[in-house]
Protein backbone atom coordinates (compact mmCIF):
# COMPACT_ATOMS: atom_id res chain seq x y z
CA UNK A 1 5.44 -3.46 23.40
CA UNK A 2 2.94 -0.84 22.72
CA UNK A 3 -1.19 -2.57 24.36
CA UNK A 4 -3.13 -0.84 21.22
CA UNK A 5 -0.75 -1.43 18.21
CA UNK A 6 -3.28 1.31 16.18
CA UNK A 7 -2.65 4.33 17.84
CA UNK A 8 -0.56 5.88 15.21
CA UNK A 9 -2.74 4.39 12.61
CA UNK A 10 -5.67 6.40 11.45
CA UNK A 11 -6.06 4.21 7.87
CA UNK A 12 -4.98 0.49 8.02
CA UNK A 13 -4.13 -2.16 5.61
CA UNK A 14 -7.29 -4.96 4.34
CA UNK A 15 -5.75 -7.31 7.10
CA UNK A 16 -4.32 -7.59 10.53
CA UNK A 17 -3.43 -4.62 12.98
CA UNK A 18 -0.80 -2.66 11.98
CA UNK A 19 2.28 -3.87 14.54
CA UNK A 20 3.98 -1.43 16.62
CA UNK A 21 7.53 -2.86 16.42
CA UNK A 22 8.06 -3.32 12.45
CA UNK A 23 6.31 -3.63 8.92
CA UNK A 24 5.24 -7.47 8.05
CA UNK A 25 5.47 -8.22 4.64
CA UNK A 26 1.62 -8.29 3.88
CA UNK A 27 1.60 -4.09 4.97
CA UNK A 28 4.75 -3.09 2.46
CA UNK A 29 2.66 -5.28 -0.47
CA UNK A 30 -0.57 -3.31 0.46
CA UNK A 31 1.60 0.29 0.43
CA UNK A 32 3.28 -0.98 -2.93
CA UNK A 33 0.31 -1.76 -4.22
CA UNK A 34 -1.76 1.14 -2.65
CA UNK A 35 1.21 3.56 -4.29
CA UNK A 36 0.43 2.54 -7.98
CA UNK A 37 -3.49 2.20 -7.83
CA UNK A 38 -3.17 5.82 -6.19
CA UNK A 39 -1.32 6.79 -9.49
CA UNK A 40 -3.66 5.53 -11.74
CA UNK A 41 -6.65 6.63 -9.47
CA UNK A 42 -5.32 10.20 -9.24
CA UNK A 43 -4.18 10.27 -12.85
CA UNK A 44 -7.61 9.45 -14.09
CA UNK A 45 -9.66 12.00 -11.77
CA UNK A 46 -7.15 14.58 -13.06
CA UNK A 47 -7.92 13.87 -16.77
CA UNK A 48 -11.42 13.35 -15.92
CA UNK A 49 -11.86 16.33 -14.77
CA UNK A 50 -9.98 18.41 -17.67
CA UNK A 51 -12.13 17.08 -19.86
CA UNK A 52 -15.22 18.05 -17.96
CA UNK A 53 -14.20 21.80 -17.40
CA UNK A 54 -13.34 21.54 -21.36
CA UNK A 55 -16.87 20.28 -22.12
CA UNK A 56 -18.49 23.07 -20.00
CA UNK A 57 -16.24 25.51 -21.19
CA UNK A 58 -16.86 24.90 -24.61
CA UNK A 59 -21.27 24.44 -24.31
CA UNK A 60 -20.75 20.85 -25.19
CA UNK A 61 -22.86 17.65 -23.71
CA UNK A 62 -21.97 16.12 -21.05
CA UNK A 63 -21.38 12.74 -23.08
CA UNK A 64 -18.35 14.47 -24.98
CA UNK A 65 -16.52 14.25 -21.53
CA UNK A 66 -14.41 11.13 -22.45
CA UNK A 67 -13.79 12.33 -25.62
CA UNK A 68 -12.53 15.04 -24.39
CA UNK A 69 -10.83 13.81 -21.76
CA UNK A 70 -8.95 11.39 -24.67
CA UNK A 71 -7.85 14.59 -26.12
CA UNK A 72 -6.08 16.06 -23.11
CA UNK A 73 -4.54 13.16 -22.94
CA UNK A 74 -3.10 12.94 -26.33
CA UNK A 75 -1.31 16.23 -25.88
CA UNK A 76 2.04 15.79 -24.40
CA UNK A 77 2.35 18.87 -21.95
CA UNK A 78 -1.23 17.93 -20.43
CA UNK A 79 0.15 14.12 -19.43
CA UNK A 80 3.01 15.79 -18.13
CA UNK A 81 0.80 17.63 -15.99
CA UNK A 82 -0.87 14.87 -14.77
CA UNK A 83 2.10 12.64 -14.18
CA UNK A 84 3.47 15.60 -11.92
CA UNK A 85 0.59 16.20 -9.80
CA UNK A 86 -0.05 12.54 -9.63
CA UNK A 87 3.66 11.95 -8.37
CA UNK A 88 3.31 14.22 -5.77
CA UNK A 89 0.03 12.96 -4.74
CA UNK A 90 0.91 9.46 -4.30
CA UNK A 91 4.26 10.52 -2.90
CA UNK A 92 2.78 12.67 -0.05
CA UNK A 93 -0.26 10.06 0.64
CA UNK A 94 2.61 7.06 1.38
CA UNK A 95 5.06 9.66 3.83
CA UNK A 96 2.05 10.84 5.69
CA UNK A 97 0.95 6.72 5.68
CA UNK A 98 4.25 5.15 6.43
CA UNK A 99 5.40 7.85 8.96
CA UNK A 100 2.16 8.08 10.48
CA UNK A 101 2.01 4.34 11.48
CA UNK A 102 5.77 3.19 12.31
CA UNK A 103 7.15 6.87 13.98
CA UNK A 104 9.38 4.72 16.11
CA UNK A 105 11.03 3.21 13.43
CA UNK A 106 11.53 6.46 11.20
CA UNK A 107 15.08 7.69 11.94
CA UNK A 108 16.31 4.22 13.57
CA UNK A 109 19.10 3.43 11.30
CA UNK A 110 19.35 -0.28 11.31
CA UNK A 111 16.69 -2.56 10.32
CA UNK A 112 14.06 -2.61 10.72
CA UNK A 113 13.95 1.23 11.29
CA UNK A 114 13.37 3.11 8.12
CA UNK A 115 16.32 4.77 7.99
CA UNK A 116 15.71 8.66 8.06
CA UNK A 117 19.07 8.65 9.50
CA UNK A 118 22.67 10.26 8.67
CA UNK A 119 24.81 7.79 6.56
CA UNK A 120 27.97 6.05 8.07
CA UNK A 121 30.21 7.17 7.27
CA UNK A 122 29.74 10.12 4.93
CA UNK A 123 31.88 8.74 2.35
CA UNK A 124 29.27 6.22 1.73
CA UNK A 125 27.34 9.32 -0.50
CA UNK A 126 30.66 8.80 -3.07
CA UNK A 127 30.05 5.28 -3.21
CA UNK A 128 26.66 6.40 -4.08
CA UNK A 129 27.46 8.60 -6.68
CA UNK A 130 29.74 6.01 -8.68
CA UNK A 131 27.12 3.56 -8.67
CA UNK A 132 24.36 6.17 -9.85
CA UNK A 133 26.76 6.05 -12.57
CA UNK A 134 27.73 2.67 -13.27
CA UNK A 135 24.02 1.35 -13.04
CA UNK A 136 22.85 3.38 -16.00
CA UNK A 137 25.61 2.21 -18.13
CA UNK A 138 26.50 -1.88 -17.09
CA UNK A 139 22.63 -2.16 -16.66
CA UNK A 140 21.99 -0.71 -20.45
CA UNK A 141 24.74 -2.79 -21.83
CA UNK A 142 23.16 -5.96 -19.99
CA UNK A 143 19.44 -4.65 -21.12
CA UNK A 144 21.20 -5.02 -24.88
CA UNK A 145 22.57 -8.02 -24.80
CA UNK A 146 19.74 -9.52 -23.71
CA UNK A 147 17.50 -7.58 -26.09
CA UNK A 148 19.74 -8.67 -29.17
CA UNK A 149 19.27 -5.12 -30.31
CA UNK A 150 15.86 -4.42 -29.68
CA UNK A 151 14.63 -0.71 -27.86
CA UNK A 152 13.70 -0.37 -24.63
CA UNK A 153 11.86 2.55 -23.91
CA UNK A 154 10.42 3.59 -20.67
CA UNK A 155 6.86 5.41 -20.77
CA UNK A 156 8.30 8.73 -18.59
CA UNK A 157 11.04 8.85 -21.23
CA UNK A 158 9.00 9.05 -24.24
CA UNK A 159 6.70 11.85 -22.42
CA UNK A 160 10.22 13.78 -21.45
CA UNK A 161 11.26 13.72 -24.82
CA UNK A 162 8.14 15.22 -26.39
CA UNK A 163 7.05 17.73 -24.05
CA UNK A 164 8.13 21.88 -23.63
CA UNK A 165 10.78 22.73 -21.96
CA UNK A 166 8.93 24.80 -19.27
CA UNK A 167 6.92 21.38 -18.23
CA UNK A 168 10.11 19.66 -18.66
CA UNK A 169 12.28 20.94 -16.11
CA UNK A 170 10.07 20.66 -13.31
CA UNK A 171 9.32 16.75 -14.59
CA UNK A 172 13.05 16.20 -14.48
CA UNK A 173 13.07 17.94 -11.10
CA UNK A 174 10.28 15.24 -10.04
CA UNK A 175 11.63 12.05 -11.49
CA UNK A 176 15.53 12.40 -9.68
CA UNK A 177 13.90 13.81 -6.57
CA UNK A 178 10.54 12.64 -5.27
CA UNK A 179 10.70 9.36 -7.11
CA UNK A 180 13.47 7.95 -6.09
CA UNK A 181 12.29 9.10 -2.12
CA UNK A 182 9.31 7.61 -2.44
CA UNK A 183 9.96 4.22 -4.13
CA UNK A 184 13.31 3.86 -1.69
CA UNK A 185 10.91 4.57 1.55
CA UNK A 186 8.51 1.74 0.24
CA UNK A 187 11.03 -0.62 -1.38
CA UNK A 188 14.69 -0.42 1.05
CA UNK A 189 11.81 1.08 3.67
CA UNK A 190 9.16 -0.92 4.38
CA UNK A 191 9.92 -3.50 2.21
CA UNK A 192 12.71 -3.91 3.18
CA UNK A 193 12.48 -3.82 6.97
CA UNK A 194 9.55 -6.71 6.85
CA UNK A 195 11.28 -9.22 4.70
CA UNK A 196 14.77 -8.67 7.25
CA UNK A 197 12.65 -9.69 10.57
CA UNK A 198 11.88 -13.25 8.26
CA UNK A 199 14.82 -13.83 6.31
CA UNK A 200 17.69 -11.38 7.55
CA UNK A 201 19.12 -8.48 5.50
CA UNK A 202 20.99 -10.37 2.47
CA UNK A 203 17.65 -12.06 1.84
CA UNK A 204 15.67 -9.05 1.90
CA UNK A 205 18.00 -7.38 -0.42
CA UNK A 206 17.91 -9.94 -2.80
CA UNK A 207 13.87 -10.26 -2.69
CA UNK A 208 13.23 -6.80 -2.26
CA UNK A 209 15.03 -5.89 -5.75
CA UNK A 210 13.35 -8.96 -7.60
CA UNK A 211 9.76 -7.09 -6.47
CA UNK A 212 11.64 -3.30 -7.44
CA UNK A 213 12.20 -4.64 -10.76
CA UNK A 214 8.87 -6.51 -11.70
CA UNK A 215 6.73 -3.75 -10.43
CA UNK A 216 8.61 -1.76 -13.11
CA UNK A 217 7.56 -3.64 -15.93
CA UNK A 218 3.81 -2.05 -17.14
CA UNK A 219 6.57 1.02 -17.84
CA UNK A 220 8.44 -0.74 -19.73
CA UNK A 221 5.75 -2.44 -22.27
CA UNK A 222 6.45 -5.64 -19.91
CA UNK A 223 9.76 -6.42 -21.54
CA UNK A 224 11.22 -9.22 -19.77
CA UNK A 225 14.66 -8.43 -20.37
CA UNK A 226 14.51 -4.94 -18.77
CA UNK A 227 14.12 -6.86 -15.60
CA UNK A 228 17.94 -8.18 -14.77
CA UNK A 229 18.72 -3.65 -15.27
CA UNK A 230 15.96 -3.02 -12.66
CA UNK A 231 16.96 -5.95 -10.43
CA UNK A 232 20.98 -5.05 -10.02
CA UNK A 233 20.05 -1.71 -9.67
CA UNK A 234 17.79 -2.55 -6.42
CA UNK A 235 20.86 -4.88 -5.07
CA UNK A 236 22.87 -2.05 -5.35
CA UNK A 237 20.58 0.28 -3.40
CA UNK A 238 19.44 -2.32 -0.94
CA UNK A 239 23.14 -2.60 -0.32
CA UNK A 240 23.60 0.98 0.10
CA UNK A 241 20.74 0.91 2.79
CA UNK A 242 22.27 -2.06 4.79
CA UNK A 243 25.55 -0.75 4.84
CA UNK A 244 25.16 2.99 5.43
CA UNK A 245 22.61 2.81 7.90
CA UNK A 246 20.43 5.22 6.44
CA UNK A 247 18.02 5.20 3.66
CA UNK A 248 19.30 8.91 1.76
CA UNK A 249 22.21 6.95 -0.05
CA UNK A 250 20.41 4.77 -1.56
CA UNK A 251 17.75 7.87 -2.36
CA UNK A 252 20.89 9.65 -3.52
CA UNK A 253 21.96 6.82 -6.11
CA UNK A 254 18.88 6.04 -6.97
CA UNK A 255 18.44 10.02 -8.44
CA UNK A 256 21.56 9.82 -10.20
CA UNK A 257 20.62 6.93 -11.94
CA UNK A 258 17.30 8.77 -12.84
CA UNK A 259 19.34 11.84 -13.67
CA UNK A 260 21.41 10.38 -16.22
CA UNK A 261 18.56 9.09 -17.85
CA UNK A 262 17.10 12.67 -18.21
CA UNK A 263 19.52 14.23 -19.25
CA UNK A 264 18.45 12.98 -22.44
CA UNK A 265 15.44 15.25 -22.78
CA UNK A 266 18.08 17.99 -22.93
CA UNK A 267 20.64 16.67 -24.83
CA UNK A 268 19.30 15.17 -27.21
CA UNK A 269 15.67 16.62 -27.79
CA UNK A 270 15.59 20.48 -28.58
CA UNK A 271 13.25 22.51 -26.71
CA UNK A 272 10.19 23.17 -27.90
């Protein structure tokens, strides 16, 4: 093992060294964790600072800055412009993170490498693809049943429905692409890896989905019953993981799933 366990690490986690050999739990919670207050964070200084350059644009006081910044808000292709840079943001600060402090454990296929691997076999990626599509459709008829009829509405859907189609197609782009990398690398990643070393890979699975699905729920207006949709879809794409020895299956599913869900912008919302 590695004397100085930082030398990769040039930011580290509000508690012990970072280890050379594998994530511990405590370092995926603080990525998970770091991930969404990044999102907010970023989202805020970006909308923050619209509204400043529209209060010295227009001659106005400085105090009309959050009032202005409440405005930008309210119009549906400025959020989307914020969500996007904000995605890709966040998304770039945890690769840089993540690869920066475990390189060793990047492409190592098995746990608790991080899988930047090729899959075994290849026809592991059709697998994939079914379940992109299944998940969608037994997790929405689960989500109902449970709902006894009531809507559930993510927050990104609701933005994709309302905004122009220029902004749209690069947010669609975003949301079956960069999302699902980055939440696989932190959740059958990281995650992932640390719970394995503890509890072995079926337990990992099983916990790492539970915390996949309740991390979801501010998007979701914290409807309970969105959770059991959220949670089979992370068993499914922790499975993927374990079994393909590689992360990009479960990367691959997870953007179908997304995929089919925005679809609906175009489908079923004309363009602007």
């Amino acid at each position: 093992m590695d004397a100085n366990p930082l030398k990769y690490a040039t930011v580290s986690p509000p508690s012990e060294p970072l280890p050379s050999t594998a994530p511990r739990v405590v370092h995926a919670l603080w990525l998970i964790a770091l991930y969404f207050a990044l999102q907010v964070s970023v989202g805020g200084l970006i909308s923050l600072a619209a509204g400043l350059y529209a209060v010295v644009h227009d001659g106005q006081g400085i105090a009309n800055v959050i009032h202005q910044t409440r405005v930008w808000l309210n119009q549906p292709d400025a959020s989307a412009i914020a969500v996007m840079m904000t995605l890709l943001i966040s998304a770039m600060v945890m690769v840089y993170l993540i690869r920066r402090w475990w390189p060793a454990l990047w492409s190592m296929p098995n746990l608790p490498g991080l899988g930047f691997a090729p899959a075994r076999p290849v026809l592991i990626y059709g697998v994939a693809l079914v379940l992109g599509i299944l998940m969608p459709i037994v997790g929405g008829m689960l989500t109902q049943w449970l709902a006894h009829g009531h809507e559930v509405s993510q927050d990104i859907k609701q933005l994709g429905s309302h905004i122009s189609l220029p902004l749209r197609l690069p947010l669609a782009l975003l949301v079956v692409s960069i999302g699902p990398l980055v939440e696989e690398l932190l959740f059958r990643g990281v995650l992932l890896s640390a719970i394995a070393r503890h509890l072995g890979s079926s337990w990992a699975i099983v916990l790492s989905a539970a915390l996949f699905a309740c991390v979801h729920l501010p998007d979701l207006s914290f409807l309970w019953y969105a959770l059991p949709n959220l949670a089979l879809l992370g068993l499914v794409l922790g499975w993927l993981r374990v079994q393909s020895g590689s992360i990009w299956p479960s990367v691959f599913s997870h953007g179908v799933n997304n995929l089919l869900a925005v679809v609906s912008w175009f489908v079923m919302t004309p363009g602007n």
